[in-house]
Protein backbone atom coordinates (compact mmCIF):
# COMPACT_ATOMS: atom_id res chain seq x y z
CA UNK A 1 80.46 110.81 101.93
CA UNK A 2 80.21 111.87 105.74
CA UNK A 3 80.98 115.69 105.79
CA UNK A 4 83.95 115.10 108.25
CA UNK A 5 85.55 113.08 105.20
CA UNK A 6 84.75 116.05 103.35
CA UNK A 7 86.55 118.39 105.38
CA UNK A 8 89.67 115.86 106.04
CA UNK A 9 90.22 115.15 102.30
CA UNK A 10 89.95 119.48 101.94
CA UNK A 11 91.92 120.25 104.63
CA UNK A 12 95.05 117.69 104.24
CA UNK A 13 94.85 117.99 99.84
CA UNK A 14 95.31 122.20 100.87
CA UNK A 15 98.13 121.49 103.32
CA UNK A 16 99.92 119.04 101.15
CA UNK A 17 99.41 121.45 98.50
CA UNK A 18 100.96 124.86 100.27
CA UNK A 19 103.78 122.23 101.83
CA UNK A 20 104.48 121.06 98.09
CA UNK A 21 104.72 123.94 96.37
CA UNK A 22 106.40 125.77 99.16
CA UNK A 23 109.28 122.84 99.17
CA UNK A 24 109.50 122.72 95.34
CA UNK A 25 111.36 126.00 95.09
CA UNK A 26 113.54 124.38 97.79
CA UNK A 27 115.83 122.44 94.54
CA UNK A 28 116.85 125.95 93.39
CA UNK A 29 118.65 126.87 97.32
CA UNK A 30 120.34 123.25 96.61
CA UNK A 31 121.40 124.05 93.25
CA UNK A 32 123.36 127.58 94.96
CA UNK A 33 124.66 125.47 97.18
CA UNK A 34 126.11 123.14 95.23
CA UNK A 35 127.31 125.93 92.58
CA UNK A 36 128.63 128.09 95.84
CA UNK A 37 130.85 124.55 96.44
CA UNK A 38 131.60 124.29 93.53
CA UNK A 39 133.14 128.25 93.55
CA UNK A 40 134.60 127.81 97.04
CA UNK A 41 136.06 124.97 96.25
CA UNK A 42 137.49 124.92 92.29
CA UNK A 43 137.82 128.59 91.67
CA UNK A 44 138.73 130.41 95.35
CA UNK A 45 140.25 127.53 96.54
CA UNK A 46 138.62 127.87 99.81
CA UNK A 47 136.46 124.80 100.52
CA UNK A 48 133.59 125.22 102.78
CA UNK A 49 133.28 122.42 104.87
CA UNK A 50 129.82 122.37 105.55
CA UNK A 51 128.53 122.70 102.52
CA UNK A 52 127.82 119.24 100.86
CA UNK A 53 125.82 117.79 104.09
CA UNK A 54 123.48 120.90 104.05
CA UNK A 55 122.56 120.04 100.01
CA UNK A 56 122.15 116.83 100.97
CA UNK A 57 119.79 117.74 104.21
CA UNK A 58 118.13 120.25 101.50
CA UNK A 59 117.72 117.87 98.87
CA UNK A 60 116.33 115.08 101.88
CA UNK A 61 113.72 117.82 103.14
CA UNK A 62 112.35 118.18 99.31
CA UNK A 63 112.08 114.68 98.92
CA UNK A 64 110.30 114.00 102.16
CA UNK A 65 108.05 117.29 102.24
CA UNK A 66 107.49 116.82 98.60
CA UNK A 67 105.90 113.22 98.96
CA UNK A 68 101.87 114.06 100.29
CA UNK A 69 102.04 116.64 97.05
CA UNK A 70 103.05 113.67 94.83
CA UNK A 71 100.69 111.46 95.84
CA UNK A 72 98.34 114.23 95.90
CA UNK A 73 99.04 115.27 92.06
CA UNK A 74 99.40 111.70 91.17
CA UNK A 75 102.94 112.18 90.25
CA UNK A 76 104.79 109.12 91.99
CA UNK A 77 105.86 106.01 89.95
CA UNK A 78 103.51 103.23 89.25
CA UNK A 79 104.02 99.50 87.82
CA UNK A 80 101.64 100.13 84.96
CA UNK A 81 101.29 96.45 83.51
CA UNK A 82 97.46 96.31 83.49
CA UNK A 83 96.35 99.62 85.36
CA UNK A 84 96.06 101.65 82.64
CA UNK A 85 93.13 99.09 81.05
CA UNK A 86 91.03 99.61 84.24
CA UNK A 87 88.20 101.67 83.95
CA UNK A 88 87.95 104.02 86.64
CA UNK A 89 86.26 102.13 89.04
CA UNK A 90 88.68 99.35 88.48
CA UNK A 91 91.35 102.10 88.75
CA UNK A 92 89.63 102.90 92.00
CA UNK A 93 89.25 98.98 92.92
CA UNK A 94 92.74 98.67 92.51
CA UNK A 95 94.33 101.78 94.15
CA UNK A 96 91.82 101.25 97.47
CA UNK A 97 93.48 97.37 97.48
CA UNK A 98 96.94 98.69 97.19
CA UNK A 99 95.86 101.34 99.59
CA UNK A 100 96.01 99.20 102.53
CA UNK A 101 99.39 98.02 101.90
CA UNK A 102 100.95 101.79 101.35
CA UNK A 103 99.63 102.80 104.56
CA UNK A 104 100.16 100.01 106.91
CA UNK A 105 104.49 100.91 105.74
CA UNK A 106 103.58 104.34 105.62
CA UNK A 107 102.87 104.00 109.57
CA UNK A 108 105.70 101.59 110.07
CA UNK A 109 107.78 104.42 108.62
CA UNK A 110 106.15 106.92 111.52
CA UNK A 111 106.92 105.20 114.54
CA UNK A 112 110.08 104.27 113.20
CA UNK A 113 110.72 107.93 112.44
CA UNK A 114 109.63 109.03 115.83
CA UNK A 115 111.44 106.08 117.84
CA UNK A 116 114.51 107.91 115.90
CA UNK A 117 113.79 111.19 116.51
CA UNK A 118 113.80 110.50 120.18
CA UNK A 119 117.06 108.51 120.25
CA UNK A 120 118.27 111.36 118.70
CA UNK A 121 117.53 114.12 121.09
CA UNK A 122 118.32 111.95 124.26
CA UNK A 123 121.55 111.59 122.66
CA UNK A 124 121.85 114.98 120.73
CA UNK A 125 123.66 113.00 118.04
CA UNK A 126 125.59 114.76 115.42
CA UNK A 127 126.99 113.30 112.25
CA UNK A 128 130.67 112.19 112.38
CA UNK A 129 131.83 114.56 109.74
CA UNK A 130 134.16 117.97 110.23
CA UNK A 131 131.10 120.29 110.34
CA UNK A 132 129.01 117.89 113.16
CA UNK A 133 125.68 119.03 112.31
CA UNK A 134 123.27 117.96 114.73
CA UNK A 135 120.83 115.41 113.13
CA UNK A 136 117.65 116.58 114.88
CA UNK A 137 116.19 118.74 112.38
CA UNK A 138 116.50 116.56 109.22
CA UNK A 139 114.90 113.83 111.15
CA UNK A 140 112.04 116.49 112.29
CA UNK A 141 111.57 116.96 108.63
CA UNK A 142 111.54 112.99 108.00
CA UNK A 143 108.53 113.08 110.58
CA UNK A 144 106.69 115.60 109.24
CA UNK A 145 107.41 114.27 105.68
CA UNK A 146 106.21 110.95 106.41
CA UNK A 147 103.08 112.06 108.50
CA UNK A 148 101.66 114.13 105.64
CA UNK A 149 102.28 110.96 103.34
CA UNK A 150 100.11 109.08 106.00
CA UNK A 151 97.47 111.48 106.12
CA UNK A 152 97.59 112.07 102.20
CA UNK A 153 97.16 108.44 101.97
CA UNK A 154 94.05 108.79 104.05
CA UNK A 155 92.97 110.89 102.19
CA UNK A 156 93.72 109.32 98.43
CA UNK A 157 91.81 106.16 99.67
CA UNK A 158 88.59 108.15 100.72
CA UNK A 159 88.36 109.54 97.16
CA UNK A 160 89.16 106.19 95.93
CA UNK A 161 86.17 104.67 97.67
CA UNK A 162 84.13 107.63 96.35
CA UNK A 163 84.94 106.73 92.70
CA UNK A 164 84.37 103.00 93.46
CA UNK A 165 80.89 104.01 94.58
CA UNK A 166 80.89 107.02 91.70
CA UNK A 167 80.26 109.78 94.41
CA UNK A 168 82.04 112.96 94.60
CA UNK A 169 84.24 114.22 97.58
């Protein structure tokens, strides 16, 4: 493999790696959150109103920024009816074929995301709830998110190639 493949498939595995593992810890700040509602709410009978929608934009951000790591520690779901009987290279085969189809909605997903994004700063929308948090920086998060799937993808289907061929990235 070309060395700039090299350096890609280094360079985006490390940041999806820091971004993952950063973001994991992110479930525990949810789990305050929704124990601090719970508190608020049951025991001092003084409900915080903004409380829910900022677990649910916590819990949004882990799932997003979490998704390059999954697909990076081959963690995410997959329809094993016949995979597992591949050899490696049919592994490989397989995963480069299904490659192609991952990517092309992973980049759908991106210019949808950023066609969003920009409605929603020309508009400076804000969700119709009591609190009105301003939707911006989720949906900067869905970017991001998204983008490091694309780029892990990238870089998933150059070491798939490299098995096919039984090189080494």
């Amino acid at each position: 493999m070309p060395k700039i493949i090299k350096f890609y498939v280094h360079t985006v595995d490390t940041v999806c790696e820091k971004v993952g593992r950063f973001v994991m810890y992110w479930v525990f700040f949810m789990m305050f959150l929704l124990i601090l509602s719970f508190v608020t709410r049951n025991i001092i009978n003084f409900p915080l109103m903004w409380i829910i929608e900022m677990a649910q934009f916590t819990i949004t951000a882990y799932y997003l920024l979490g998704g390059g790591y999954s697909m990076l520690a081959d963690d995410h779901v997959r329809m094993d009816l016949f995979y597992g009987r591949l050899s490696k290279k049919g592994k490989a085969k397989m995963d480069v074929f299904t490659s192609f189809f991952l990517i092309f909605y992973l980049i759908l997903l991106f210019f949808g995301s950023i066609t969003s994004l920009i409605y929603t700063i020309e508009t400076k929308q804000k969700l119709f709830t009591a609190w009105a948090p301003y939707v911006w920086p989720i949906k900067t998060l869905m970017l991001l998110g998204i983008l490091l799937m694309l780029l892990q993808a990238f870089s998933t289907l150059f070491k798939d190639i490299a098995n096919m061929k039984d090189k080494r990235i």
